[in-house]
N, C-alpha and C. Protein backbone atom coordinates (compact mmCIF):
# COMPACT_ATOMS: atom_id res chain seq x y z
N UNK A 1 -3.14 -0.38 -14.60
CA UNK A 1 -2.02 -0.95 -15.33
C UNK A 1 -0.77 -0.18 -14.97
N UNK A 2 0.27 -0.70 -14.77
CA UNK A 2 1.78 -0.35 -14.25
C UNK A 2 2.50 -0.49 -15.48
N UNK A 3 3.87 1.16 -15.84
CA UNK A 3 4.05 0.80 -16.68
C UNK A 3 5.68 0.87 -16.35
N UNK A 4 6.22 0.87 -17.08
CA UNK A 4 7.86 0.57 -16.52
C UNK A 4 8.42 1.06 -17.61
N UNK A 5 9.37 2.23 -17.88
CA UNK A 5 10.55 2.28 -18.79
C UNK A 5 11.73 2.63 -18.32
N UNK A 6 12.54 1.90 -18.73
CA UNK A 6 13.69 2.44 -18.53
C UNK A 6 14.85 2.97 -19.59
N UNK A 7 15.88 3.50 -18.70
CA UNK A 7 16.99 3.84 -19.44
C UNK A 7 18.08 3.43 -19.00
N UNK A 8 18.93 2.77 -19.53
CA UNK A 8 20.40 2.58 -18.74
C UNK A 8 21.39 3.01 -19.75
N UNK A 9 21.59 4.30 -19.52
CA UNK A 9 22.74 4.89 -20.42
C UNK A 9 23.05 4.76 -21.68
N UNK A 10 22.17 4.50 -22.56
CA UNK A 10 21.73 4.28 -23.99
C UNK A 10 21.73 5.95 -24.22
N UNK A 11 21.95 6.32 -25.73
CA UNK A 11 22.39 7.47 -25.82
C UNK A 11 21.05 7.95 -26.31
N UNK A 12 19.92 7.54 -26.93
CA UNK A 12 18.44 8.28 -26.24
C UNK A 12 17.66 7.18 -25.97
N UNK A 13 16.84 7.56 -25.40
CA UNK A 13 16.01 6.73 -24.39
C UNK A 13 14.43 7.19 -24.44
N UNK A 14 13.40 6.52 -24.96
CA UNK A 14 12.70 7.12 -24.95
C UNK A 14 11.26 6.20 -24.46
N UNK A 15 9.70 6.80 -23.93
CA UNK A 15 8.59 6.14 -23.39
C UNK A 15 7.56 7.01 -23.91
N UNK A 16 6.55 6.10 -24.35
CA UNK A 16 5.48 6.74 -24.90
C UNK A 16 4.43 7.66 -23.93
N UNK A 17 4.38 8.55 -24.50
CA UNK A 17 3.11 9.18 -23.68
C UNK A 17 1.20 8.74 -24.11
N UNK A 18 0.71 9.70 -23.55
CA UNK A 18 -0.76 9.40 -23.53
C UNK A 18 -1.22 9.39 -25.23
N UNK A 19 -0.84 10.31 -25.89
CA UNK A 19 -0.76 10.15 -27.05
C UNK A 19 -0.32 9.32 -28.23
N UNK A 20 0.53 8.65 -27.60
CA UNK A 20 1.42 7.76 -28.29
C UNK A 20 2.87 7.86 -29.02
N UNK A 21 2.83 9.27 -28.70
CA UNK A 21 4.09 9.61 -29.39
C UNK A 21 5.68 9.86 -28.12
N UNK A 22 6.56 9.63 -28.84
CA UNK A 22 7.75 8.87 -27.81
C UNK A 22 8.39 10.23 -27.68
N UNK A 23 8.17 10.05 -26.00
CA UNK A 23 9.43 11.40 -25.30
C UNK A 23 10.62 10.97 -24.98
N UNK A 24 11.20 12.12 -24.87
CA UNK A 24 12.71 11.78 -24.74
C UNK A 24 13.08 11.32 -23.21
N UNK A 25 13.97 10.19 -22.56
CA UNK A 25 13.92 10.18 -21.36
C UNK A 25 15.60 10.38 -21.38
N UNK A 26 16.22 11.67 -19.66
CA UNK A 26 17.49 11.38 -19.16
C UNK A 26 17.62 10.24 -18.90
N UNK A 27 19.44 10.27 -19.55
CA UNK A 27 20.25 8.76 -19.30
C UNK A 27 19.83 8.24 -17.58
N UNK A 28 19.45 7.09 -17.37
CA UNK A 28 19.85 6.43 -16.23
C UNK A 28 18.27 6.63 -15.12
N UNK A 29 17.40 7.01 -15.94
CA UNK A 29 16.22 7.23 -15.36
C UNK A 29 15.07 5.79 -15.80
N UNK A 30 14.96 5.58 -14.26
CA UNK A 30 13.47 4.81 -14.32
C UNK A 30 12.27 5.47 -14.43
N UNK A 31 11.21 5.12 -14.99
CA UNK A 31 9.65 5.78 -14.72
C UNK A 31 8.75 5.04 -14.34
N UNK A 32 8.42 4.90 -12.73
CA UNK A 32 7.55 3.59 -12.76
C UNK A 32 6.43 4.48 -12.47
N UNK A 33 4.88 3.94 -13.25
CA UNK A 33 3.71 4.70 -12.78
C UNK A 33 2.61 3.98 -13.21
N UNK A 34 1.40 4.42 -12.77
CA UNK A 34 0.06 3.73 -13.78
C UNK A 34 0.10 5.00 -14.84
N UNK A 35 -0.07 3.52 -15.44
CA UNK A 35 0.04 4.50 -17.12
C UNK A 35 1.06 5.36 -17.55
N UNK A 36 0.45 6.29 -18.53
CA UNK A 36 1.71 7.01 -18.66
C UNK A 36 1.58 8.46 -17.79
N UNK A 37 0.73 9.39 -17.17
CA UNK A 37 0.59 10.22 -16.35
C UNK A 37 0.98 10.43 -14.96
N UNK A 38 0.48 9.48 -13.90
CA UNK A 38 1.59 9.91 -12.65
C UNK A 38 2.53 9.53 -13.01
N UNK A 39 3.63 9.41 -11.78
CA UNK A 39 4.81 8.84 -11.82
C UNK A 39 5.85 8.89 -10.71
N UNK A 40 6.38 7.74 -10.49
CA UNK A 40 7.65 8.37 -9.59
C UNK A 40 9.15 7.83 -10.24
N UNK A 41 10.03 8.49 -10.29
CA UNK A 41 10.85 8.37 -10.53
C UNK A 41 12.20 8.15 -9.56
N UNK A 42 13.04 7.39 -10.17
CA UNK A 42 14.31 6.49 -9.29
C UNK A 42 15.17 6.33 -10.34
N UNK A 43 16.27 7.26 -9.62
CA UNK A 43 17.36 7.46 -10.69
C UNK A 43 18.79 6.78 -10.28
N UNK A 44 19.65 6.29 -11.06
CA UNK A 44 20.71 4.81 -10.83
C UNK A 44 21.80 6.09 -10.76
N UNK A 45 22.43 5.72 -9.89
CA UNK A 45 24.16 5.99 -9.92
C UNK A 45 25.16 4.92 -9.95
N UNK A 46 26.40 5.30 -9.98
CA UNK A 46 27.14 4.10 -10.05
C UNK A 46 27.22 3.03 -8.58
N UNK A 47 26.73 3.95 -7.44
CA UNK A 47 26.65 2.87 -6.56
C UNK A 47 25.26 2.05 -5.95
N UNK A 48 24.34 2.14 -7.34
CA UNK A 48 23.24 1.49 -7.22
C UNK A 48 22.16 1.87 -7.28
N UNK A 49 21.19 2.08 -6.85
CA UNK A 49 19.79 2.77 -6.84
C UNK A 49 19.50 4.20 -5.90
N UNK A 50 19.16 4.94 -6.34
CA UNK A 50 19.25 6.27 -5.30
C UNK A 50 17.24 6.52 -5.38
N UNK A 51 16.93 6.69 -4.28
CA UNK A 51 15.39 6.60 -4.59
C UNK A 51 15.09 8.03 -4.43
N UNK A 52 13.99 8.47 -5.34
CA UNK A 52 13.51 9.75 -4.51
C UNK A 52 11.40 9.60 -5.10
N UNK A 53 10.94 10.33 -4.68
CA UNK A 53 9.65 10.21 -5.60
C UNK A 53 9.74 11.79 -5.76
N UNK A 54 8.87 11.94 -7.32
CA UNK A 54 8.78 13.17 -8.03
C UNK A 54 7.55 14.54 -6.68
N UNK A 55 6.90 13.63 -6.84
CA UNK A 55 5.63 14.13 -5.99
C UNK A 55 5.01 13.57 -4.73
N UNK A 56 5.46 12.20 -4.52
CA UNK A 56 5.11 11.19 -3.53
C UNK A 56 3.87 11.52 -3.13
N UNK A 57 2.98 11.12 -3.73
CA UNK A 57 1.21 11.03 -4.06
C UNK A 57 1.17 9.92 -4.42
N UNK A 58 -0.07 9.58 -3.73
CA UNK A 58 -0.87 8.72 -3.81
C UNK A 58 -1.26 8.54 -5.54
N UNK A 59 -1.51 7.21 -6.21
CA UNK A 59 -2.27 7.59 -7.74
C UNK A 59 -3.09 8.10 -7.78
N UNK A 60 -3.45 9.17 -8.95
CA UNK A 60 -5.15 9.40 -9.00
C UNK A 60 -6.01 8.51 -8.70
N UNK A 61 -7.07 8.64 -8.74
CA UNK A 61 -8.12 7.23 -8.62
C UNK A 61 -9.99 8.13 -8.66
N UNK A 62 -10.31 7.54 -8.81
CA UNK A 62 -11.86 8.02 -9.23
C UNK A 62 -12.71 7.41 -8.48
N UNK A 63 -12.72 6.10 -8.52
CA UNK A 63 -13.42 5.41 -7.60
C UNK A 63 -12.98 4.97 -6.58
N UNK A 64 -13.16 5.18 -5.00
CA UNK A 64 -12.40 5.02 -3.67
C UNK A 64 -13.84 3.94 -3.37
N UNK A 65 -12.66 3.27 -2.66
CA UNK A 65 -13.32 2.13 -1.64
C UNK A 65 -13.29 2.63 -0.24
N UNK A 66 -12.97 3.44 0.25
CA UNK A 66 -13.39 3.73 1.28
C UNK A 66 -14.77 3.84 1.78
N UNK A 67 -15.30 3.26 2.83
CA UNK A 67 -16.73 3.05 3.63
C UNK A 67 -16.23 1.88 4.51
N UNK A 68 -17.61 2.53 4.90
CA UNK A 68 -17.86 1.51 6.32
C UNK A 68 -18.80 -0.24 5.65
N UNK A 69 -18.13 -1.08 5.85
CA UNK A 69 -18.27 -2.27 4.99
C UNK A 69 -19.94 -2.88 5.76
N UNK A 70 -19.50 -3.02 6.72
CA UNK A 70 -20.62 -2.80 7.94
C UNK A 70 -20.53 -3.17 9.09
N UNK A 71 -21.36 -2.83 9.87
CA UNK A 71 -21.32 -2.55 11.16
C UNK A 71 -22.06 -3.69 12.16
N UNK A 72 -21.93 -4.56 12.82
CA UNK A 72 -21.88 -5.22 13.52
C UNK A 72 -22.25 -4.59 15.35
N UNK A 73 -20.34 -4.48 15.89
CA UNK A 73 -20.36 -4.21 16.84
C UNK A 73 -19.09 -3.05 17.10
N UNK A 74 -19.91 -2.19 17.18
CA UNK A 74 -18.56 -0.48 17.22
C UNK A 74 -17.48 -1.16 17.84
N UNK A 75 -17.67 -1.80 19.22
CA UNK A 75 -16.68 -2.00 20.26
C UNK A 75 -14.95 -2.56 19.52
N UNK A 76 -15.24 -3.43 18.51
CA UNK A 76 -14.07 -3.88 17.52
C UNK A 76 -14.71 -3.66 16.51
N UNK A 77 -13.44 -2.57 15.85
CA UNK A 77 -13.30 -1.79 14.77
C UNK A 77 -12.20 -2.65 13.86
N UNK A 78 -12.68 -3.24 13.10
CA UNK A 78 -11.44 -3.38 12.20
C UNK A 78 -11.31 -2.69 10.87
N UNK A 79 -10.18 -2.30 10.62
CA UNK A 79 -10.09 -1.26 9.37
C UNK A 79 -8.60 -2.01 8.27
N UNK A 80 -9.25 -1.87 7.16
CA UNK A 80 -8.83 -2.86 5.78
C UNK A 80 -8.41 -1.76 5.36
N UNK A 81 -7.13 -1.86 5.12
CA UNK A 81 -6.57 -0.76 4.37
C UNK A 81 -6.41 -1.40 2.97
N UNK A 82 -6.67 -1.08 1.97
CA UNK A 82 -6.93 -1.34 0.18
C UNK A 82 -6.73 -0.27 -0.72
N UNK A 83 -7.31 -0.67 -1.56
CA UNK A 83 -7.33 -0.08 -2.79
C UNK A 83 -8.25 -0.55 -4.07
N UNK A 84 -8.47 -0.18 -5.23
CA UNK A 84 -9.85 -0.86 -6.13
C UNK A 84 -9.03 -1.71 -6.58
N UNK A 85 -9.46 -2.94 -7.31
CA UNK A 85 -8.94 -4.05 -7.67
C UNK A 85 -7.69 -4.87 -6.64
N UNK A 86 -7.51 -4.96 -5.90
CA UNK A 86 -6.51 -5.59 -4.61
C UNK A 86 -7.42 -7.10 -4.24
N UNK A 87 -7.07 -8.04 -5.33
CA UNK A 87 -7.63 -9.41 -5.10
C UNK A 87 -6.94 -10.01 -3.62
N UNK A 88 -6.90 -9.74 -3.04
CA UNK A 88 -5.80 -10.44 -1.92
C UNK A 88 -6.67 -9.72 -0.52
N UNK A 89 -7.02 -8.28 -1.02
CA UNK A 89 -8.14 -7.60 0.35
C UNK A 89 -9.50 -7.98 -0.08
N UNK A 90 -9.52 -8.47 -1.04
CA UNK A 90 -11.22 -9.06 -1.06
C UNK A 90 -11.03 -10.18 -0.68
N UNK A 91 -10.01 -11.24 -1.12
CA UNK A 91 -10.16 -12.02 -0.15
C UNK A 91 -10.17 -12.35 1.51
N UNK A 92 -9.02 -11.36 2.11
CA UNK A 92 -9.60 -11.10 3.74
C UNK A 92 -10.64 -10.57 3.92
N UNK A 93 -11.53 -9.58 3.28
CA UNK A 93 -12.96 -9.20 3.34
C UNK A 93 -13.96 -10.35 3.34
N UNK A 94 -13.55 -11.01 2.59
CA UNK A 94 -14.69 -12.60 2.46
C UNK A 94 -14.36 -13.30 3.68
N UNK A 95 -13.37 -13.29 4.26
CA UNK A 95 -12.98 -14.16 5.12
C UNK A 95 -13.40 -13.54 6.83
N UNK A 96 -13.14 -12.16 6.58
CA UNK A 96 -14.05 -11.48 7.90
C UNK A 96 -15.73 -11.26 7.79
N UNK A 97 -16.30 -11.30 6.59
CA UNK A 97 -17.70 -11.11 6.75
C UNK A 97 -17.85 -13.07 6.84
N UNK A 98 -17.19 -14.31 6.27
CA UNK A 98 -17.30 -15.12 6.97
C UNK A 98 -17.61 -15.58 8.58
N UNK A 99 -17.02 -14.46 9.31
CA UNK A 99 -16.88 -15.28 10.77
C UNK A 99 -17.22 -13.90 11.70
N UNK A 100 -17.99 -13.44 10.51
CA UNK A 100 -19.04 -11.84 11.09
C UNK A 100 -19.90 -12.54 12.24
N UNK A 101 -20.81 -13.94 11.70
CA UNK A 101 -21.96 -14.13 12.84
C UNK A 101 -21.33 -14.44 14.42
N UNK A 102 -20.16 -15.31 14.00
CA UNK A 102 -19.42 -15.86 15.72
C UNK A 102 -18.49 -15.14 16.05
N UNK A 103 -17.72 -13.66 15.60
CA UNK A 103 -17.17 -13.03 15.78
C UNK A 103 -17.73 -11.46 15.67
N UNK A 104 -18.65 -10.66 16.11
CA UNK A 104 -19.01 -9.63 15.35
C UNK A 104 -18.11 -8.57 15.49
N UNK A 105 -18.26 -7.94 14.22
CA UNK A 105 -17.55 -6.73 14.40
C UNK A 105 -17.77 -5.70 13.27
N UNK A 106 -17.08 -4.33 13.36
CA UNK A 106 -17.12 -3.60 12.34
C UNK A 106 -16.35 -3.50 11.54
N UNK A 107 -16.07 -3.87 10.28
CA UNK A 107 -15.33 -3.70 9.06
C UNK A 107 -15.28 -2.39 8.52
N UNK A 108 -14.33 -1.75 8.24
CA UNK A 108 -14.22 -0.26 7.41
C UNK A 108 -12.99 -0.57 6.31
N UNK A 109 -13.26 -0.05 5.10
CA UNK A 109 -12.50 0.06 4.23
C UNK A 109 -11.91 1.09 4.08
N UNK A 110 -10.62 1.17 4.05
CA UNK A 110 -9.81 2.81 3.74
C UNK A 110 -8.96 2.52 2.73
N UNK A 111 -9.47 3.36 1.93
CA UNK A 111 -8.35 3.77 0.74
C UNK A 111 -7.38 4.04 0.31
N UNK A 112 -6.28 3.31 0.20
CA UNK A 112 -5.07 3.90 0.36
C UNK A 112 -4.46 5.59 -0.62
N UNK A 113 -5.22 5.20 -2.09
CA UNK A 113 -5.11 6.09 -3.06
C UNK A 113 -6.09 7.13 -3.27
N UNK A 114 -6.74 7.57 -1.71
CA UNK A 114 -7.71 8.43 -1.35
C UNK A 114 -6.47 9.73 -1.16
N UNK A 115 -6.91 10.86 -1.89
CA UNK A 115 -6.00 11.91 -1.45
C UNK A 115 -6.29 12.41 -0.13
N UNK A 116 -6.89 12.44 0.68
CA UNK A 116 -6.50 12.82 1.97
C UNK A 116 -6.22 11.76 2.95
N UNK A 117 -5.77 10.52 2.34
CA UNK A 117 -5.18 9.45 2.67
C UNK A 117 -3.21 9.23 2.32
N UNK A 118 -2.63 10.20 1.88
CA UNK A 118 -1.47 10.19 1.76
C UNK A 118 -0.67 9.57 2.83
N UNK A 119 -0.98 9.66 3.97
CA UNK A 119 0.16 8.67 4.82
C UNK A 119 -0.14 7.37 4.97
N UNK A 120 -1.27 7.20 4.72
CA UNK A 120 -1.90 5.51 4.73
C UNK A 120 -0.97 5.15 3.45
N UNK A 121 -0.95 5.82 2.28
CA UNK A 121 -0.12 5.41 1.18
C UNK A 121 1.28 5.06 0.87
N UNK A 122 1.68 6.14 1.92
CA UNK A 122 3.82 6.06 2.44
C UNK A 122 3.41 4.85 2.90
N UNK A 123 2.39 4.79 3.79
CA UNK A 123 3.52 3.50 4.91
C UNK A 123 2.88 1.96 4.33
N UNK A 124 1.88 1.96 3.71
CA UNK A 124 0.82 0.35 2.99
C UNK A 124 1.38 0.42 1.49
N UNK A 125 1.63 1.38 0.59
CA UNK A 125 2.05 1.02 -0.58
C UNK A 125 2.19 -0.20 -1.56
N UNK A 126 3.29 -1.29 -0.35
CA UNK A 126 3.38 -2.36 -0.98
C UNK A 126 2.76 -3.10 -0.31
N UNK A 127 2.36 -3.33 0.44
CA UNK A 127 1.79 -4.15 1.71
C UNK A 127 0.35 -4.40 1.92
N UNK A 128 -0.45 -4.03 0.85
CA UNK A 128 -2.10 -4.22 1.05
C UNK A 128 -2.33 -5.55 0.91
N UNK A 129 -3.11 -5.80 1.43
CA UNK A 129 -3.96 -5.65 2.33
C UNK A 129 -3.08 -5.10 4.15
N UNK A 130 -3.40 -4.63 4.47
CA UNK A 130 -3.23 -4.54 5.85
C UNK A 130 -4.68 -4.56 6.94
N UNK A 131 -4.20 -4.77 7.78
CA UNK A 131 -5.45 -5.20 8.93
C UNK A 131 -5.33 -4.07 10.16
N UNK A 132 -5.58 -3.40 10.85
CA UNK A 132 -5.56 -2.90 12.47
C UNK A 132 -7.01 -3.25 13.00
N UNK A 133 -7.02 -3.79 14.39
CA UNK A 133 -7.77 -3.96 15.03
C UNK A 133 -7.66 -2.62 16.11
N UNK A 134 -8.70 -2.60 16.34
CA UNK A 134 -9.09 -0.90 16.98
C UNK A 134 -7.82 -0.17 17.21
N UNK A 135 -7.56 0.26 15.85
CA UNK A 135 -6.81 0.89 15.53
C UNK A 135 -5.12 0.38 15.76
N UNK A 136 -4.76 -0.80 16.58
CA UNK A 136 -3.36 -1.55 16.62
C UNK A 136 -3.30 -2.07 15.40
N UNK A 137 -2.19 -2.40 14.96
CA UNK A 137 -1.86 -3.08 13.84
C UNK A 137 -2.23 -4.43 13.73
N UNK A 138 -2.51 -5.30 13.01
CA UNK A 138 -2.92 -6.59 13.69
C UNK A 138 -2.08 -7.41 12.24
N UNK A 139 -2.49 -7.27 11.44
CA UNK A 139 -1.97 -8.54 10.13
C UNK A 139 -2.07 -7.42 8.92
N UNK A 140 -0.87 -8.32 7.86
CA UNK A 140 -1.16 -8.01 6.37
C UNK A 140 -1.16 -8.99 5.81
N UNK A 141 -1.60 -8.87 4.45
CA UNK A 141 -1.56 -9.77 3.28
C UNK A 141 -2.67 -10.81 3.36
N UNK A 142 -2.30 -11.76 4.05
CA UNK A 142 -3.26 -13.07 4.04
C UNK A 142 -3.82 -12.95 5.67
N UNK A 143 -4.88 -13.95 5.81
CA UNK A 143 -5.85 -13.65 6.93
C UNK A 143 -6.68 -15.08 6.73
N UNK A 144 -6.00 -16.17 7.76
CA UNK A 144 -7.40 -17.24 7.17
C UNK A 144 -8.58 -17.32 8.72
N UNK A 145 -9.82 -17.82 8.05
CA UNK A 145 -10.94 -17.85 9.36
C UNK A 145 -10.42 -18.16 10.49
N UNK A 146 -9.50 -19.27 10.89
CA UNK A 146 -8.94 -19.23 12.48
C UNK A 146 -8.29 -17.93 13.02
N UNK A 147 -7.30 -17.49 12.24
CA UNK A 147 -6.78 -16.65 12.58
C UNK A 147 -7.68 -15.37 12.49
N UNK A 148 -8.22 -14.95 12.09
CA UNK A 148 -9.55 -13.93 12.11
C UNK A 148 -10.38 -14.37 13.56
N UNK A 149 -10.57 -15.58 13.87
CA UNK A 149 -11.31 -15.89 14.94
C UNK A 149 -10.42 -15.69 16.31
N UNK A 150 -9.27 -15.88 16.41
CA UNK A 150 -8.57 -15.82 17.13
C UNK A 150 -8.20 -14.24 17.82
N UNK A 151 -8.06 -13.42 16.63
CA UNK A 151 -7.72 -12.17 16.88
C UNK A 151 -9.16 -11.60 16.94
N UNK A 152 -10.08 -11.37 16.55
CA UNK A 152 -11.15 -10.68 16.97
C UNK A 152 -11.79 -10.81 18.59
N UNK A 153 -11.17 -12.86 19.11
CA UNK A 153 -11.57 -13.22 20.43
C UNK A 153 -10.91 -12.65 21.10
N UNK A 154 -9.13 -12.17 20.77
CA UNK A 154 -8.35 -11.85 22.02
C UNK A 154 -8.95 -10.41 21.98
N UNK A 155 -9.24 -9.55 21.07
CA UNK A 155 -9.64 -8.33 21.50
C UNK A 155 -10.96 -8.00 21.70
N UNK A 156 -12.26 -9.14 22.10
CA UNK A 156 -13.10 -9.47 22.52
C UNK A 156 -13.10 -9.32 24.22
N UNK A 157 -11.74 -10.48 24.23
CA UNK A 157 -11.58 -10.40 25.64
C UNK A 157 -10.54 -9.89 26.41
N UNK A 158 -10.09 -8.90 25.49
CA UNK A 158 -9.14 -7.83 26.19
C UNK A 158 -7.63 -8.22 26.05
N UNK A 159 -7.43 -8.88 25.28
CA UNK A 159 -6.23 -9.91 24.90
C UNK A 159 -5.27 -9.35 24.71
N UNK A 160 -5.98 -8.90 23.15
CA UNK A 160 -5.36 -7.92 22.16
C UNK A 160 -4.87 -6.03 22.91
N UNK A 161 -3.84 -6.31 23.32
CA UNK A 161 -3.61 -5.26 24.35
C UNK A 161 -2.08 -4.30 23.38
N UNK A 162 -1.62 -4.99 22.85
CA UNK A 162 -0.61 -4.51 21.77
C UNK A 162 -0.60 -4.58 20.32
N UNK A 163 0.44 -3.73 19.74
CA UNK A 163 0.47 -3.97 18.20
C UNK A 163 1.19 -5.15 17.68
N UNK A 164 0.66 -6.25 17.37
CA UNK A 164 1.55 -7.28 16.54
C UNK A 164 2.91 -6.94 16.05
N UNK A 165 4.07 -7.48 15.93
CA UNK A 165 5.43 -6.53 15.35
C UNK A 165 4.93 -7.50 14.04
N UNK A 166 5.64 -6.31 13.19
CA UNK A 166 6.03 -6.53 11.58
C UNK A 166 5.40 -5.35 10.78
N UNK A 167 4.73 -4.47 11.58
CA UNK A 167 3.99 -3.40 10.88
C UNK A 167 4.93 -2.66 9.88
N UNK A 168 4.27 -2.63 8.72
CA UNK A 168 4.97 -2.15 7.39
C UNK A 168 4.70 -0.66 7.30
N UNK A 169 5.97 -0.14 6.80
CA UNK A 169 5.98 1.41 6.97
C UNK A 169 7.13 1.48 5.47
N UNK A 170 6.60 1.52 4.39
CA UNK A 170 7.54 1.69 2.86
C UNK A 170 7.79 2.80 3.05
N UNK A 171 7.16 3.90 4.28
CA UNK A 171 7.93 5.45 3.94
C UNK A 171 9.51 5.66 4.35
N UNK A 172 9.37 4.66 5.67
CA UNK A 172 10.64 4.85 6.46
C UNK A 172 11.49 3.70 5.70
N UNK A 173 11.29 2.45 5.23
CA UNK A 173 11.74 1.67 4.47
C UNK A 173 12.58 2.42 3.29
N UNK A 174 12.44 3.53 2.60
CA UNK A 174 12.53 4.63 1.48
C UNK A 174 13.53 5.26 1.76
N UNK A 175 13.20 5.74 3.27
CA UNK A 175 14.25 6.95 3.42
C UNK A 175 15.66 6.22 3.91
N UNK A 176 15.21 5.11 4.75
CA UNK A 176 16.41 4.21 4.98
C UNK A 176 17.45 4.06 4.17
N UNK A 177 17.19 3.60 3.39
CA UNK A 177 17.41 2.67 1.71
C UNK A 177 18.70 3.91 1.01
N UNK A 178 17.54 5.30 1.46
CA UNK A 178 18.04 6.59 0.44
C UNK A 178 19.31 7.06 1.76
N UNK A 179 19.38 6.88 2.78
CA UNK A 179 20.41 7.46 4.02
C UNK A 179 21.49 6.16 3.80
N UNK A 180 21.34 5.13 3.71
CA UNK A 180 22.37 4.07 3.51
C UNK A 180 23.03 4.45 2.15
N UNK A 181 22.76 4.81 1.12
CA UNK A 181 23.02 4.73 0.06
C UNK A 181 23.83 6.12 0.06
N UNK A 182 23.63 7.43 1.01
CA UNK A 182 24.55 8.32 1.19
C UNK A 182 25.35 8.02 1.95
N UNK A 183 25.59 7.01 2.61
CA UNK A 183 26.57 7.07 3.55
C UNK A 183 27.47 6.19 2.90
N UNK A 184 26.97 5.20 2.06
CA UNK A 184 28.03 4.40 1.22
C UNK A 184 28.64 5.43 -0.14
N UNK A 185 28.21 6.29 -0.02
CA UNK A 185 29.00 6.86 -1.59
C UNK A 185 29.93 8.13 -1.02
């Protein structure tokens, strides 16, 4: 669960903690986090949003999806970058163990909110599901059986020789965002 409070210059400002009892929040501060324990914070100036994260970690998490989903054929590796509950990577998971028999291959799940997964987390954040085919970038988000058939054939038959463009990177997206925003003030 994601929780959201804000403040916009209200003279106190306050968000419940784990306990239930209400802390005080600085004027002009967002808190976006699961629950009330992690958190990152993004604080407003007058010329708009200034981003920073407190800790830039991954969420806790207890149960990791990371494994090997199964194994087929080593030669194409495809690796599902996720997270637990991500209805959108179970559905490309259904859709690659679909077209497992006329396409084989190996499926691996990686965790995004695995702590020794922190850069999988900067750069997939918003973007899960993501796809790489032996190790190139190949697709995010949605994935239907043609297109699964298509890309497993070109790198079957040597096709698949580059990274697809559009590969999502929210770390550099971040810092962008935060260097534009100094150069305008």
């Amino acid at each position: 669960m994601l929780s959201i409070y804000a403040c916009m210059g209200q003279s106190r400002c306050f968000r419940p903690t784990v306990s239930g009892v209400l802390s005080p929040l600085k004027e002009r501060t967002f808190i976006i986090g699961p629950r009330a324990n992690r958190h990152e914070r993004f604080s407003v100036n007058r010329t708009g949003f200034r981003l920073y994260s407190s800790d830039d970690q991954a969420p806790s998490q207890t149960n990791s999806v990371s494994r090997i989903v199964y194994e087929d054929d080593p030669k194409i590796h495809v690796k599902l970058f996720t997270k637990e509950g991500c209805t959108l990577c179970d559905k490309v998971k259904e859709v690659l163990e679909g077209v497992r028999q006329e396409q084989p291959h190996t499926l691996e799940a990686v965790d995004i909110t695995d702590k020794d997964k922190l850069e999988y987390w900067s750069k997939y954040k918003y973007d899960i599901p993501v796809l790489l085919l032996n190790d190139k970038y190949w697709t995010k988000h949605r994935l239907t059986a043609q297109q699964a058939m298509e890309g497993l054939n070109a790198c079957r038959t040597g096709q698949f020789l580059f990274p697809a463009p559009g590969e999502p990177n929210a770390g550099a997206m971040e810092h962008r965002l935060i260097e534009r925003k100094k150069s305008d003030a």
